[in-house]
Protein backbone atom coordinates (compact mmCIF):
# COMPACT_ATOMS: atom_id res chain seq x y z
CA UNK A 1 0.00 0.00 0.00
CA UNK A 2 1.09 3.37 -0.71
CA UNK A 3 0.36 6.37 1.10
CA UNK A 4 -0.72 10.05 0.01
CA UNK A 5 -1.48 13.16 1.26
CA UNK A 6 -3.37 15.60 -0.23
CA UNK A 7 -1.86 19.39 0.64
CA UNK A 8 -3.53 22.55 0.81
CA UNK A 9 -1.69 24.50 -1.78
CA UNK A 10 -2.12 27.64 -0.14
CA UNK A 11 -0.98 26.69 3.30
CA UNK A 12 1.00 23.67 3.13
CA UNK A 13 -1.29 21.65 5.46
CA UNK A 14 -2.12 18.26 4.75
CA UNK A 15 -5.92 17.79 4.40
CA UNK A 16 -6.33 14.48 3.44
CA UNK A 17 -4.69 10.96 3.77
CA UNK A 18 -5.56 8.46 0.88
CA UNK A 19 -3.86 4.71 0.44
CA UNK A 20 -3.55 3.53 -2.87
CA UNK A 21 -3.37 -0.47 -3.83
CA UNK A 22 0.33 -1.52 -4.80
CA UNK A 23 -1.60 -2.93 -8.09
CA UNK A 24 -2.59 0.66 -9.04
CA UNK A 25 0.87 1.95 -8.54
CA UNK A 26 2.04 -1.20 -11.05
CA UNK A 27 3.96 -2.05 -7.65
CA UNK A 28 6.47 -0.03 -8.19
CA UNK A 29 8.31 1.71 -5.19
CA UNK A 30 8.94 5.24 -4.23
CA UNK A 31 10.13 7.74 -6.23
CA UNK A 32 8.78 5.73 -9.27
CA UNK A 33 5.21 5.24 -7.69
CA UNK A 34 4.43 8.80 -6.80
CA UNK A 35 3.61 9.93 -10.22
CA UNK A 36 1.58 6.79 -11.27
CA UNK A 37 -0.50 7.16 -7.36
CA UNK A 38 -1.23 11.13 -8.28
CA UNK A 39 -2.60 10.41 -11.73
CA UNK A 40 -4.84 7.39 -10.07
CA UNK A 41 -5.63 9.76 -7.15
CA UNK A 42 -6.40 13.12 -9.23
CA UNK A 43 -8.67 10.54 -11.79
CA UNK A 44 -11.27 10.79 -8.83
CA UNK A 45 -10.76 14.11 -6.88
CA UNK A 46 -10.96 17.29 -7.72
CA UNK A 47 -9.15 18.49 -10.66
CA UNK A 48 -5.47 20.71 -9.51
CA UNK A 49 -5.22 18.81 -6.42
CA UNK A 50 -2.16 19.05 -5.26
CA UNK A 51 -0.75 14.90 -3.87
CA UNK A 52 2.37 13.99 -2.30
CA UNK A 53 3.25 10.19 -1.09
CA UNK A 54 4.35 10.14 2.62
CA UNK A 55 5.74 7.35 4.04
CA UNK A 56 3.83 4.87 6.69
CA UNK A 57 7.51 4.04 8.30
CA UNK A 58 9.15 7.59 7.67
CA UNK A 59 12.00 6.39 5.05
CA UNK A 60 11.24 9.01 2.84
CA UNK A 61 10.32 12.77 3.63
CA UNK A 62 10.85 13.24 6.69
CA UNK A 63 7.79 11.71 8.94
CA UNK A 64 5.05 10.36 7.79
CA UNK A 65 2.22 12.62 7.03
CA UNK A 66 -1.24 13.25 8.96
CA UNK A 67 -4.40 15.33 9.36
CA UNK A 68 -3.07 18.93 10.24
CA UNK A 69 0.83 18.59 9.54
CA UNK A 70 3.13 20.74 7.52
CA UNK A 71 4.73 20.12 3.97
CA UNK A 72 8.05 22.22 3.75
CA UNK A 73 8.05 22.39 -0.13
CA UNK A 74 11.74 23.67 0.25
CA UNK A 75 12.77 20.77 1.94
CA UNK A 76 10.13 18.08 0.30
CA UNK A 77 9.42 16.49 3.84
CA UNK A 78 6.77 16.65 5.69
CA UNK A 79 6.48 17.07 9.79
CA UNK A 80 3.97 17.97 12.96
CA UNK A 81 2.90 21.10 13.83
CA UNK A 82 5.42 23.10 16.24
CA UNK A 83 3.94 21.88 19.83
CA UNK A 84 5.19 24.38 22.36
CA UNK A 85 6.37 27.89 21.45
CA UNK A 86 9.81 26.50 22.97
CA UNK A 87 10.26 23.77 20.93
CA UNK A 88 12.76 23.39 18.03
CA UNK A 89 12.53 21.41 15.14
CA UNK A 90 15.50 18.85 14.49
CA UNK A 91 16.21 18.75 10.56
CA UNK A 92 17.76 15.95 11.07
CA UNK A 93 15.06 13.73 11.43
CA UNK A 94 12.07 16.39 11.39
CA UNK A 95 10.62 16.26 14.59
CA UNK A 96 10.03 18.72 17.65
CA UNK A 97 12.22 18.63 20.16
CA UNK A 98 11.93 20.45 24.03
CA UNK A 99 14.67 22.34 25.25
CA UNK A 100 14.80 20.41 28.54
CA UNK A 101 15.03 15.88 27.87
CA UNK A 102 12.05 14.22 29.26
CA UNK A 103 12.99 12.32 32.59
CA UNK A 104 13.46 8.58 32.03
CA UNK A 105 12.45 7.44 35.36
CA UNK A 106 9.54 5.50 34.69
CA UNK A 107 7.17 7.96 35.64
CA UNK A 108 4.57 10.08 33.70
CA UNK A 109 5.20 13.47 32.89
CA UNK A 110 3.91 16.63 30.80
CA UNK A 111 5.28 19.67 29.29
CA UNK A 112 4.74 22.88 31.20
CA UNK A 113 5.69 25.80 28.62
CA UNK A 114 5.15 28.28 31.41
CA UNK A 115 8.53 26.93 33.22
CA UNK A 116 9.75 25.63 30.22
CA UNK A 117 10.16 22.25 31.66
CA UNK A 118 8.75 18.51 32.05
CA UNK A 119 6.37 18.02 35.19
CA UNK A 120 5.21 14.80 36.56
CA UNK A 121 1.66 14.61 35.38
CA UNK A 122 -1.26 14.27 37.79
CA UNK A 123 -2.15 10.58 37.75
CA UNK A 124 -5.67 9.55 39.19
CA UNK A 125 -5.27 7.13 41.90
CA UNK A 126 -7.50 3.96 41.63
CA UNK A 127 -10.00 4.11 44.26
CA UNK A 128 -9.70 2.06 47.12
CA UNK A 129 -12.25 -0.94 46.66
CA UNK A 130 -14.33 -1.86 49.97
């Protein structure tokens, strides 16, 4: 199965996800299956759509696309939505990173962009049974 994401062209947001069949992409693999998958896709959407193929395990443009995430047409990968104001984006691999590592402790914790740190999270305790 191949995987495509339909991009707004005036913002660079994905919109869509659509899989296509291996048999309608003759098989083939990516790069050679991305322009076979868009003229299958754009047979049945709306004309001047504008497709990409994103990968399901990320070996190709960056991460794999969803709902709401970015296309950098400069870079041809695609990647998640900046979380916290604080957060940079790694090039190398195209994801968001915090400023501060998250604890590896085995405990639960949340981002706090107001002290720019990771705080345990508030777990609810299972009640007590009788």
């Amino acid at each position: 199965m191949a995987h495509f994401a339909k991009i707004n062209s005036n913002t660079n947001i994905v919109v869509e996800i659509n899989v296509v069949d291996n048999a309608d992409i003759q098989n083939l693999e990516f790069p050679k299956s991305e322009p076979i998958g868009i003229e299958f896709l754009t047979a049945w959407t709306e004309p001047n759509t504008y497709w990409k193929q994103t990968s399901y395990n990320s070996s190709f443009r960056g991460q794999y696309a969803g709902i709401g995430d970015i296309y950098d047409t400069a870079n041809d990968v695609f990647y998640k939505t900046q979380p916290y104001p604080s957060w940079t984006l790694n090039k190398a691999i195209w994801t968001w990173e915090s400023p501060v590592p998250r604890p590896i402790d085995g405990k639960t914790y949340e981002w706090d962009e107001s002290i720019i740190n990771w705080v345990e999270a508030n777990t609810p305790q299972p009640a007590d049974e009788a």
